[in-house]
C-alpha atoms as a PDB file:
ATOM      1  CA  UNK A   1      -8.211  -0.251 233.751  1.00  0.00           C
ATOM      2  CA  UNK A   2      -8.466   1.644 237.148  1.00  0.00           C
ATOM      3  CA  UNK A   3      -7.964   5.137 235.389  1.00  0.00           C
ATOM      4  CA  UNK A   4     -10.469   3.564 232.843  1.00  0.00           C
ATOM      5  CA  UNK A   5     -13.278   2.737 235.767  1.00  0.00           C
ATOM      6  CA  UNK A   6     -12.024   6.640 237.620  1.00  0.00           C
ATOM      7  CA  UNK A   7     -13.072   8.024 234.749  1.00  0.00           C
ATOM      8  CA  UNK A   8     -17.089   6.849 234.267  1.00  0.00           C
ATOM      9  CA  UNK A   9     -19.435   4.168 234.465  1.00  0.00           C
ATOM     10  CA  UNK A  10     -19.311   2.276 230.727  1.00  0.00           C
ATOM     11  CA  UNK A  11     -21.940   0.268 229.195  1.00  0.00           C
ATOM     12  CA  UNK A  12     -20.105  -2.691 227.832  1.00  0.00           C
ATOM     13  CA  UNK A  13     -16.678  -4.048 229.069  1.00  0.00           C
ATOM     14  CA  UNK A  14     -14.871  -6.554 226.895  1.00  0.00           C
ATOM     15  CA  UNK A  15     -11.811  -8.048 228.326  1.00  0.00           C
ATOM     16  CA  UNK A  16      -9.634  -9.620 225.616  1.00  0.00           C
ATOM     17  CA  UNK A  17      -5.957  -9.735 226.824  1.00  0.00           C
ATOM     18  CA  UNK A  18      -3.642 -12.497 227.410  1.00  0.00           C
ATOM     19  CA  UNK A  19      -5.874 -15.209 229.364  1.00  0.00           C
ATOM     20  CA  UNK A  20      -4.026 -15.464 232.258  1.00  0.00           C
ATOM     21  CA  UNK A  21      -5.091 -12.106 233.076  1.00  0.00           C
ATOM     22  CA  UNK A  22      -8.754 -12.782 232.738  1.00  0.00           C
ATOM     23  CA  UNK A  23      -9.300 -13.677 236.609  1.00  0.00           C
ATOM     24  CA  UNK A  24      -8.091 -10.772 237.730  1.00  0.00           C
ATOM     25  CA  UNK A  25      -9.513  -8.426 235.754  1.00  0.00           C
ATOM     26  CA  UNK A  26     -12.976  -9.467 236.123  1.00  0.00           C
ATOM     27  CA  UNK A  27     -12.645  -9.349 239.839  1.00  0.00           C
ATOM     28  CA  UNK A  28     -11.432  -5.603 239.369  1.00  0.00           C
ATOM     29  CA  UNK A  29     -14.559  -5.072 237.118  1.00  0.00           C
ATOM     30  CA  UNK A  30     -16.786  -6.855 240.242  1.00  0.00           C
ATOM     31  CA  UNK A  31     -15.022  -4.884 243.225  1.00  0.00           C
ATOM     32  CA  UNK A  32     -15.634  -1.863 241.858  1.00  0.00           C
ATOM     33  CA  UNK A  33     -18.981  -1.776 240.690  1.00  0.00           C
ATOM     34  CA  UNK A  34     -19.413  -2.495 237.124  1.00  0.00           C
ATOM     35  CA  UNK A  35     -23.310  -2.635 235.979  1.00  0.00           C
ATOM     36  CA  UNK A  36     -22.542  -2.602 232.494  1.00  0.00           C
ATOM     37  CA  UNK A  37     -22.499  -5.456 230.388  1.00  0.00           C
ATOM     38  CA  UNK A  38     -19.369  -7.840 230.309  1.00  0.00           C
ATOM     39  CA  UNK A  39     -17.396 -10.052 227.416  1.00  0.00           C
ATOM     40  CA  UNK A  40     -14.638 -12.203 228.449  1.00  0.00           C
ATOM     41  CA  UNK A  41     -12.690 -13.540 225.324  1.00  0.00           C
ATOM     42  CA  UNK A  42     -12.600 -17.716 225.243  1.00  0.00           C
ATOM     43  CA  UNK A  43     -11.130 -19.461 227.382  1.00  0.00           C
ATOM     44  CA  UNK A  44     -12.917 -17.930 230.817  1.00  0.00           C
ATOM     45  CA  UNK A  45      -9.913 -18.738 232.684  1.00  0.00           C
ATOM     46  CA  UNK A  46      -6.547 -20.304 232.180  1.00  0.00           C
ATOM     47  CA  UNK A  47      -7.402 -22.943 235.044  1.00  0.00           C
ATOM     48  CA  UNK A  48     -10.641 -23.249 236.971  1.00  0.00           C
ATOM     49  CA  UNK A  49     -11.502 -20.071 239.823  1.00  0.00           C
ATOM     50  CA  UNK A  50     -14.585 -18.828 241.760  1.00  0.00           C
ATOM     51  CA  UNK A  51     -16.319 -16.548 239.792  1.00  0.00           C
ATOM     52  CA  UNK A  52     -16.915 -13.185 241.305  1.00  0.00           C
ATOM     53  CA  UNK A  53     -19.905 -12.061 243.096  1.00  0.00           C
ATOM     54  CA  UNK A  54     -21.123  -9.066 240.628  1.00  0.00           C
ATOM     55  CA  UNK A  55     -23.996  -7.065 239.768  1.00  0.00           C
ATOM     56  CA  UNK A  56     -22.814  -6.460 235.819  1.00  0.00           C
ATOM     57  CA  UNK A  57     -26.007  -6.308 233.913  1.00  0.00           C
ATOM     58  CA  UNK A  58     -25.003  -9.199 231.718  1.00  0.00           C
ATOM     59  CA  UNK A  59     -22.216 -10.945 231.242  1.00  0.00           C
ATOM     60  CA  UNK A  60     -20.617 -13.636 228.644  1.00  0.00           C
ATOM     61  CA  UNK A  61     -17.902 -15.698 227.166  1.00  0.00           C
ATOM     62  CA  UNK A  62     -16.603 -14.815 223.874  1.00  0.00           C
ATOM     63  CA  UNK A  63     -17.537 -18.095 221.900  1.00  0.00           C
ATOM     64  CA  UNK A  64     -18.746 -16.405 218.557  1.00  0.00           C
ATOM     65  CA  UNK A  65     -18.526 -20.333 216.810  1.00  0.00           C
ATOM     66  CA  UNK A  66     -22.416 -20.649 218.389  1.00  0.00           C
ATOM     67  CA  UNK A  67     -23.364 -17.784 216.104  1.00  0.00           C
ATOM     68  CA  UNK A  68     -21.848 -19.255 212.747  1.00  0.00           C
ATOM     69  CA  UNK A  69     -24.796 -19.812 210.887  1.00  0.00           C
ATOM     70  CA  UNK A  70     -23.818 -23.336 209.566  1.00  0.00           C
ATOM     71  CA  UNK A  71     -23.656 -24.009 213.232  1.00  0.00           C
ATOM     72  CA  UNK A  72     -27.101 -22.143 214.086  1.00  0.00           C
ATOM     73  CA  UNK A  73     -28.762 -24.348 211.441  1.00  0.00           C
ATOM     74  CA  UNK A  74     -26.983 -27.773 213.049  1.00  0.00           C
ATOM     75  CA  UNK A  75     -28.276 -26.816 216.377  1.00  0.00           C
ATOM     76  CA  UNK A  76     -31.724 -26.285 215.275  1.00  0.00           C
ATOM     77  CA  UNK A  77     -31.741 -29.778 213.269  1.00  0.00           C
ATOM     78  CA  UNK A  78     -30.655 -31.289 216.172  1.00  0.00           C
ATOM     79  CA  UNK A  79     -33.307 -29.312 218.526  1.00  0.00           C
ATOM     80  CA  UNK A  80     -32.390 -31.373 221.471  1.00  0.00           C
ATOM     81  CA  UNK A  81     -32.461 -34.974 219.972  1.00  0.00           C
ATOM     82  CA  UNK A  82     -30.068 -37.361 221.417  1.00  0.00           C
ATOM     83  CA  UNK A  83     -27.364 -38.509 218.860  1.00  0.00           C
ATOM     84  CA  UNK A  84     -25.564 -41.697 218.464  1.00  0.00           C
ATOM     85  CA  UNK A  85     -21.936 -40.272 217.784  1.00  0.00           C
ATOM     86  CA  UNK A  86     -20.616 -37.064 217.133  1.00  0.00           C
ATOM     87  CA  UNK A  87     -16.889 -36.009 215.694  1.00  0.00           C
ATOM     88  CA  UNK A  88     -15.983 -32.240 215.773  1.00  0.00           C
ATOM     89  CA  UNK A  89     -12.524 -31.568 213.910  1.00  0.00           C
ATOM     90  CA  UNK A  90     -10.447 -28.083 214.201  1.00  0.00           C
ATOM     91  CA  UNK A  91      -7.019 -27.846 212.941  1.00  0.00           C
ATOM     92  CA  UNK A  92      -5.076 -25.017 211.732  1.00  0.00           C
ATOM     93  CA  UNK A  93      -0.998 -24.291 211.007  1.00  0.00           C
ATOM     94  CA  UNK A  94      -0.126 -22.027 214.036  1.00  0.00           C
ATOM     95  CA  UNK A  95       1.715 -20.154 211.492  1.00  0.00           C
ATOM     96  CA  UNK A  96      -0.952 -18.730 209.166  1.00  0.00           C
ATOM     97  CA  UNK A  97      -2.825 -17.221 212.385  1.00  0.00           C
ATOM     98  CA  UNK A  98      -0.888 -13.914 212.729  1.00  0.00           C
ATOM     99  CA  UNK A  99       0.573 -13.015 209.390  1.00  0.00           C
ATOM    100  CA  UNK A 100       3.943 -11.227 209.851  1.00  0.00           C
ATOM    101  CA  UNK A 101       4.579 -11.852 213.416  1.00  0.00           C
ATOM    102  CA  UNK A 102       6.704 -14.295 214.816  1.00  0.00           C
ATOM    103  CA  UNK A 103       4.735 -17.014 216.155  1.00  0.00           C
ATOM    104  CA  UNK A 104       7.096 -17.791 219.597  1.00  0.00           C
ATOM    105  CA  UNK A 105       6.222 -14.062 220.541  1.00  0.00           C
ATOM    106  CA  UNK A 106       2.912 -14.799 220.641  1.00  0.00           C
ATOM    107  CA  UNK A 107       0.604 -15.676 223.604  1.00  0.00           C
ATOM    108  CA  UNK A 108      -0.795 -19.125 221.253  1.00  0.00           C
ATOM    109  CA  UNK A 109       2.583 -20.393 221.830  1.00  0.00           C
ATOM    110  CA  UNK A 110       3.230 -20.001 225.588  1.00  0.00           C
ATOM    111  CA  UNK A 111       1.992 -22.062 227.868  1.00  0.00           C
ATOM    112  CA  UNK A 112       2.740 -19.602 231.218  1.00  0.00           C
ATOM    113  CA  UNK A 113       0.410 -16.904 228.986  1.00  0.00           C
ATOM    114  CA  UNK A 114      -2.562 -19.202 228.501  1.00  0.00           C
ATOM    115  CA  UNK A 115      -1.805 -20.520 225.286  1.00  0.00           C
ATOM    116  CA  UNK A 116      -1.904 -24.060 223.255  1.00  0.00           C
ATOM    117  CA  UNK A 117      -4.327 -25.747 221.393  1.00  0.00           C
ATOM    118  CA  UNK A 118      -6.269 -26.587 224.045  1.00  0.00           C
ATOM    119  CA  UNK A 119      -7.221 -23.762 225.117  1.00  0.00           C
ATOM    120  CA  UNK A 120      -7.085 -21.605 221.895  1.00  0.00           C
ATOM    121  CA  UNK A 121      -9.606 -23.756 220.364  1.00  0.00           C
ATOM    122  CA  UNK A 122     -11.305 -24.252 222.797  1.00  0.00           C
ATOM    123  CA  UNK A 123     -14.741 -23.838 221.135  1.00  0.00           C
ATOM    124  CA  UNK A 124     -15.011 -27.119 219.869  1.00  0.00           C
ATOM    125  CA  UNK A 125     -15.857 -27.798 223.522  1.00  0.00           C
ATOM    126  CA  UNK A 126     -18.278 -25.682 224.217  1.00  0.00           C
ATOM    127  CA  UNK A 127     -20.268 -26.509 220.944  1.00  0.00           C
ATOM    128  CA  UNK A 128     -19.717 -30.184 222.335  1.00  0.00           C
ATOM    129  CA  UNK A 129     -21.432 -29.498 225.312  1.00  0.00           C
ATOM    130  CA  UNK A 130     -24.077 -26.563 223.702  1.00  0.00           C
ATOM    131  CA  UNK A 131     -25.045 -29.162 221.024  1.00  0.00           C
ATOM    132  CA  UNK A 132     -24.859 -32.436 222.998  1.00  0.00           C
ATOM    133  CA  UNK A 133     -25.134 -31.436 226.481  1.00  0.00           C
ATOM    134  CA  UNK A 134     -23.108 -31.650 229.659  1.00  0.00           C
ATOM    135  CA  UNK A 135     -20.173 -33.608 229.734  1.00  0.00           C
ATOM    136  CA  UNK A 136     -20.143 -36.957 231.974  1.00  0.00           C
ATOM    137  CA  UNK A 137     -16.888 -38.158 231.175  1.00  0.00           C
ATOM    138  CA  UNK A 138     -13.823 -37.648 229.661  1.00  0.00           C
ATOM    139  CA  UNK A 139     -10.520 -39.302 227.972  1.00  0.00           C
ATOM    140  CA  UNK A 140      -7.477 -38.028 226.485  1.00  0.00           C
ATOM    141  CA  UNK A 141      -4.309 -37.891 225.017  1.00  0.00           C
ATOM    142  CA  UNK A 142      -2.463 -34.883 223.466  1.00  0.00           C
ATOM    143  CA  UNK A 143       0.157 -32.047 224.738  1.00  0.00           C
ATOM    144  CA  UNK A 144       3.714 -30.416 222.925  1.00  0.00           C
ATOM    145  CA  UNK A 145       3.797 -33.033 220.110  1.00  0.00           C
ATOM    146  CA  UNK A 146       5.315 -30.562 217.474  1.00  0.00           C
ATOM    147  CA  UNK A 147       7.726 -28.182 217.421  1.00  0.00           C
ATOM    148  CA  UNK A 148       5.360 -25.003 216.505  1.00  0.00           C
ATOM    149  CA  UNK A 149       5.037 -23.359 219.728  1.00  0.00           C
ATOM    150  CA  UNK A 150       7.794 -23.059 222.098  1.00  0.00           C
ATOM    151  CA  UNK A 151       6.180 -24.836 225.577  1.00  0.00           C
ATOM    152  CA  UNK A 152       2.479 -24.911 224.897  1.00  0.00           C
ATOM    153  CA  UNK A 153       0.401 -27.778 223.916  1.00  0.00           C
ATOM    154  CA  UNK A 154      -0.505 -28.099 220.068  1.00  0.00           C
ATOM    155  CA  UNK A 155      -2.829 -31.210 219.635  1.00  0.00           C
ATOM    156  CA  UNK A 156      -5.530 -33.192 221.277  1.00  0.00           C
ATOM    157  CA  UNK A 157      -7.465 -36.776 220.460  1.00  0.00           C
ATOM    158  CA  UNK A 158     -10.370 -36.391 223.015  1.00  0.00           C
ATOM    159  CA  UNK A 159     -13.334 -38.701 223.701  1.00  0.00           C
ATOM    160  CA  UNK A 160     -16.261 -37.154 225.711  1.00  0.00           C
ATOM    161  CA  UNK A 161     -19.512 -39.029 226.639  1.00  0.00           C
ATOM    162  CA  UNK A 162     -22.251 -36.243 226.949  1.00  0.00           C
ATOM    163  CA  UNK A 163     -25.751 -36.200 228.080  1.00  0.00           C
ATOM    164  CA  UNK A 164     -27.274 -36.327 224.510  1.00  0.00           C
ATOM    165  CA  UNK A 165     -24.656 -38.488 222.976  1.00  0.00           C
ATOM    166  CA  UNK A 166     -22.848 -41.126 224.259  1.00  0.00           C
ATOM    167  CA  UNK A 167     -19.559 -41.076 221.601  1.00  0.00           C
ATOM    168  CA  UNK A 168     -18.331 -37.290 220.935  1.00  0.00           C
ATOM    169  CA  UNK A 169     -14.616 -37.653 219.826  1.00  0.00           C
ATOM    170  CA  UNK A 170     -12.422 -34.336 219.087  1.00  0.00           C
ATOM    171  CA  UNK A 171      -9.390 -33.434 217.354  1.00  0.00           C
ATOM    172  CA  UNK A 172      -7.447 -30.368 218.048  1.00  0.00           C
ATOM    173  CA  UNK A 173      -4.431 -29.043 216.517  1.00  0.00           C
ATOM    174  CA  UNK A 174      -2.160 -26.450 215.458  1.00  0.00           C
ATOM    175  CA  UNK A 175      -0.879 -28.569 212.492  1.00  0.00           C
ATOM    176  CA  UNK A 176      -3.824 -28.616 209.115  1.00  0.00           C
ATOM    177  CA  UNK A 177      -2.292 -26.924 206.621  1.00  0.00           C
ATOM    178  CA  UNK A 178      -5.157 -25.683 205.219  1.00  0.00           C
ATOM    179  CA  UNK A 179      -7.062 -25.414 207.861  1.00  0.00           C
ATOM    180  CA  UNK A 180     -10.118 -27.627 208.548  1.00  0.00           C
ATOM    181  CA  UNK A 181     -12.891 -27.239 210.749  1.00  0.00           C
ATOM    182  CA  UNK A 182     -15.877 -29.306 210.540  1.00  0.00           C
ATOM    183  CA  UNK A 183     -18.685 -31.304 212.743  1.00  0.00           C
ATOM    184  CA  UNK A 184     -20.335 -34.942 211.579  1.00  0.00           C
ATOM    185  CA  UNK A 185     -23.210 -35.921 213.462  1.00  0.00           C
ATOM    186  CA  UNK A 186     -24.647 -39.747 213.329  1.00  0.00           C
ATOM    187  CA  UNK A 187     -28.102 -40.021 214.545  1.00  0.00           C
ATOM    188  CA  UNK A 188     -31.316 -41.527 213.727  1.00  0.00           C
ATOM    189  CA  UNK A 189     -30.630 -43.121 210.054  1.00  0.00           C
ATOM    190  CA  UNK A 190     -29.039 -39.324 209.058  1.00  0.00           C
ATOM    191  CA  UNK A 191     -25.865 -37.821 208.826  1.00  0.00           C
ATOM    192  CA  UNK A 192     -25.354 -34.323 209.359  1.00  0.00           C
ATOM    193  CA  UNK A 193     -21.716 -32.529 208.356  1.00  0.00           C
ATOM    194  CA  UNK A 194     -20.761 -29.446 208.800  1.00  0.00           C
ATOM    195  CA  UNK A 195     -18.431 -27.371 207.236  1.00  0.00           C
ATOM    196  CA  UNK A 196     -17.613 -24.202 209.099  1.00  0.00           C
ATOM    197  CA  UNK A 197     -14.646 -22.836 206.818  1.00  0.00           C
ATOM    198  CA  UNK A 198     -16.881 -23.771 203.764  1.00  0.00           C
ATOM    199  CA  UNK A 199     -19.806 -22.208 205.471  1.00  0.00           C
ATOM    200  CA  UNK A 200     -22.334 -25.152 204.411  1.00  0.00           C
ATOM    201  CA  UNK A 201     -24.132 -28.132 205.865  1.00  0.00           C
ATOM    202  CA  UNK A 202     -25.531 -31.466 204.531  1.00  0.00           C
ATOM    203  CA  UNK A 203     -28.135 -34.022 205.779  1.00  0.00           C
ATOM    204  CA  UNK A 204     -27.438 -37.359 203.605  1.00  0.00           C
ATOM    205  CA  UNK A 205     -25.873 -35.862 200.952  1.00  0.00           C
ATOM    206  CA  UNK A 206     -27.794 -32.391 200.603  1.00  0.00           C
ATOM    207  CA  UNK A 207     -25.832 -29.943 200.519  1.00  0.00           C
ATOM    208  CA  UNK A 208     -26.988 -26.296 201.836  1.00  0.00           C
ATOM    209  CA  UNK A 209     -24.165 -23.105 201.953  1.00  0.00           C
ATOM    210  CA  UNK A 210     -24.623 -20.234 203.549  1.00  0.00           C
ATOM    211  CA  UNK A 211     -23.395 -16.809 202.291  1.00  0.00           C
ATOM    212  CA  UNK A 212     -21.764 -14.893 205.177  1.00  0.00           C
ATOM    213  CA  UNK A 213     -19.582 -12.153 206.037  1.00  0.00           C
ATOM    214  CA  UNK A 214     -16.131 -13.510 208.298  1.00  0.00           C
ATOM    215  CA  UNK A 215     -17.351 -10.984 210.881  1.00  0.00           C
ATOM    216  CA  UNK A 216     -20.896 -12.419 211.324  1.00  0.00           C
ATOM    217  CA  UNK A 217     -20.436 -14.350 213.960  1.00  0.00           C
ATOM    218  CA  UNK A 218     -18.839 -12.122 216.190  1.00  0.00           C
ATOM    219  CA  UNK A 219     -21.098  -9.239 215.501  1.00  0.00           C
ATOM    220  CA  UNK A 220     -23.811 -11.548 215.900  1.00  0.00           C
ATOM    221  CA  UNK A 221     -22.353 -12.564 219.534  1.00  0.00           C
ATOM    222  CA  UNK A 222     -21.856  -9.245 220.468  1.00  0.00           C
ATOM    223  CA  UNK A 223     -25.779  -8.077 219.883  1.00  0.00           C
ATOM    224  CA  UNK A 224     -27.154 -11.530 221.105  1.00  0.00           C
ATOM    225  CA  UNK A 225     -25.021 -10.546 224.985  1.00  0.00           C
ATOM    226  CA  UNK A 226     -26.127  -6.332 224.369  1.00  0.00           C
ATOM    227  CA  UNK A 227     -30.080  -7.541 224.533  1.00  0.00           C
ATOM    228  CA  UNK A 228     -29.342 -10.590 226.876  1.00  0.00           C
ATOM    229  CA  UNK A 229     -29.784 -13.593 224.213  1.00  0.00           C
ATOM    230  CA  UNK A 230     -29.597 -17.101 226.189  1.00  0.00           C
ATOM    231  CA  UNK A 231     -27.935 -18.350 223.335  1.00  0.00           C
ATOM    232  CA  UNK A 232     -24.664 -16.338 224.365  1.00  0.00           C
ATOM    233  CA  UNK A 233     -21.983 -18.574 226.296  1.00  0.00           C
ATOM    234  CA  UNK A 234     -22.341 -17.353 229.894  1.00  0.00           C
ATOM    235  CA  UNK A 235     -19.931 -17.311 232.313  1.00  0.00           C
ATOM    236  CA  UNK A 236     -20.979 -20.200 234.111  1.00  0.00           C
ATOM    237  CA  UNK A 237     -20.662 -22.070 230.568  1.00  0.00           C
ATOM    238  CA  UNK A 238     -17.275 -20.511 230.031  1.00  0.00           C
ATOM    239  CA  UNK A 239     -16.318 -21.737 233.504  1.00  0.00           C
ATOM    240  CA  UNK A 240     -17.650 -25.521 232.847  1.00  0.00           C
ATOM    241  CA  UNK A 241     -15.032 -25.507 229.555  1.00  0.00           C
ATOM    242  CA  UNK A 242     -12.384 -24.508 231.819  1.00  0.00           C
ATOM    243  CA  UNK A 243     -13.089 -27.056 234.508  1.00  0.00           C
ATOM    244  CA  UNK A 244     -13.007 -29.722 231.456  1.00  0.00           C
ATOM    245  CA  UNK A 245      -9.604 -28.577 230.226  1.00  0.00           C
ATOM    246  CA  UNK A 246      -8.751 -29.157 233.284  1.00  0.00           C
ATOM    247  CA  UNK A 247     -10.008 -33.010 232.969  1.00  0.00           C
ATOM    248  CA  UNK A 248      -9.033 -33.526 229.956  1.00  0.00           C
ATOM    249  CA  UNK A 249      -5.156 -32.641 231.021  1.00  0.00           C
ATOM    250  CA  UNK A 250      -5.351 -34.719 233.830  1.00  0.00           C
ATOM    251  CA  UNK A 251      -6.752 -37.527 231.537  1.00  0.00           C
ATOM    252  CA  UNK A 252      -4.043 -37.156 229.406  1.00  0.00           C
ATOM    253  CA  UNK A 253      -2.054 -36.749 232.531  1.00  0.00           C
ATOM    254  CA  UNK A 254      -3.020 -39.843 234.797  1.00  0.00           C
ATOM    255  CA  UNK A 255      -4.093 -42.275 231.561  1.00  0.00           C
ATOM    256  CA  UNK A 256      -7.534 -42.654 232.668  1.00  0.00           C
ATOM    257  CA  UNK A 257     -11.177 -41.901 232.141  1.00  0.00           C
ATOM    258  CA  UNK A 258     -11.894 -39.047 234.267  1.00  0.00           C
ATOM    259  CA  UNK A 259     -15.685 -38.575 235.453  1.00  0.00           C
ATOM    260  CA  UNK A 260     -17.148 -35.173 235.738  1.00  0.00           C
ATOM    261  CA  UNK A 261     -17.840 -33.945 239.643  1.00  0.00           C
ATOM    262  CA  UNK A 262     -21.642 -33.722 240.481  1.00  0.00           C
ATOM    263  CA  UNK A 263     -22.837 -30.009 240.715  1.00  0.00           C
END
């Protein structure tokens, strides 16, 4: 990265290592200067930190899941409204994620890299908190249930109460075989379900797919940071997901609700 920075001024930065090396590298980027644009891949952080005083032109967290378009369509139905109860489900077999590579050599499956459920997966808990506002408080239980990764955490039962809905529950896992991924929304008479691996939505019934590239999303991110879209996680948004994974541990941890500190 230094002989990177020696070289020139860049436009865009994207920092997508292991994510216990996020931190430090996006002080580097701060200390020396970068005005370019920034992407830090999800999660922020491995555990809550200051972020940097910069002058980067923009600067974002990589979760592409607010750019799905069976998400984009959710979050305009919703426009705002307050819900009654929400349920967002992710769960994947660790195993299928990295085709011919052994899955214990991977960061997923350490817990000193970063890695675990938790944290991988993270974006069910930033579309909890872009869809149904901020967080208020949170319960848990979850950790190393399985025997897929070698010290890392591989499922979650969470219950958040948010600012727009008092009952959001989430499951996490490394387990579904196949995968499943998929949001059900209770509120005003209506159901809403989506289906992000079936790229479709339905209100009551109605169904409504969506024909999409795998890649849309991401792209889709990456333009929405470039001309300096709102809708793009910041890095104050990535941060707030890191200080809840933080709650929710100690949840899990201490076998309590955990309240969210006032700003």
């Amino acid at each position: 990265l230094a002989a990177a920075l020696d070289s020139g001024a860049f436009d865009y930065v994207v920092i997508a290592v292991e994510t216990v090396e996020h931190l430090a590298i996006l002080n580097e980027l701060a200390i020396r200067g970068h005005r370019g644009a920034v992407l830090v891949e999800k999660p922020l952080f491995a555990a809550p930190a200051p972020l940097p005083r910069h002058n980067f032109s923009t600067a974002g967290t990589g979760y592409n899941l607010r750019f799905h378009a069976a998400v984009q369509a959710l979050h305009a139905e919703l426009g705002g409204r307050h819900a009654e109860a929400a349920t967002l489900y992710v769960g994947q077999w660790l195993g299928d994620w990295r085709p011919g590579r052994d899955v214990t050599a991977t960061y997923s499956a350490s817990r000193a890299a970063g890695g675990g459920a938790l944290r991988d997966l993270s974006h069910e808990l930033d579309l909890a908190t872009w869809l149904f506002g901020p967080w208020q408080r949170v319960a848990a239980l979850g950790g190393r249930l399985g025997n897929v990764t070698v010290d890392a955490d591989d499922a979650w039962s969470i219950l958040l109460t948010c600012a727009r809905c008092p009952m959001v529950s989430l499951q996490i896992n490394y387990f579904d075989q196949p995968a499943r991924r998929d949001i059900t929304v209770q509120m005003a008479g209506q159901t809403l379900v989506t289906d992000l691996i079936a790229n479709s939505r339905s209100c009551d019934g109605k169904k409504e797919s969506f024909a999409t590239e795998r890649d849309f999303s991401y792209l889709a991110m990456h333009q929405a940071l470039l001309q300096g879209s709102r809708e793009v996680a910041g890095l104050e948004d990535g941060l707030a997901t890191v200080e809840l994974i933080a709650a929710i541990e100690q949840a899990a941890r201490e076998g309590r609700w955990i309240e969210r500190k006032a700003a």
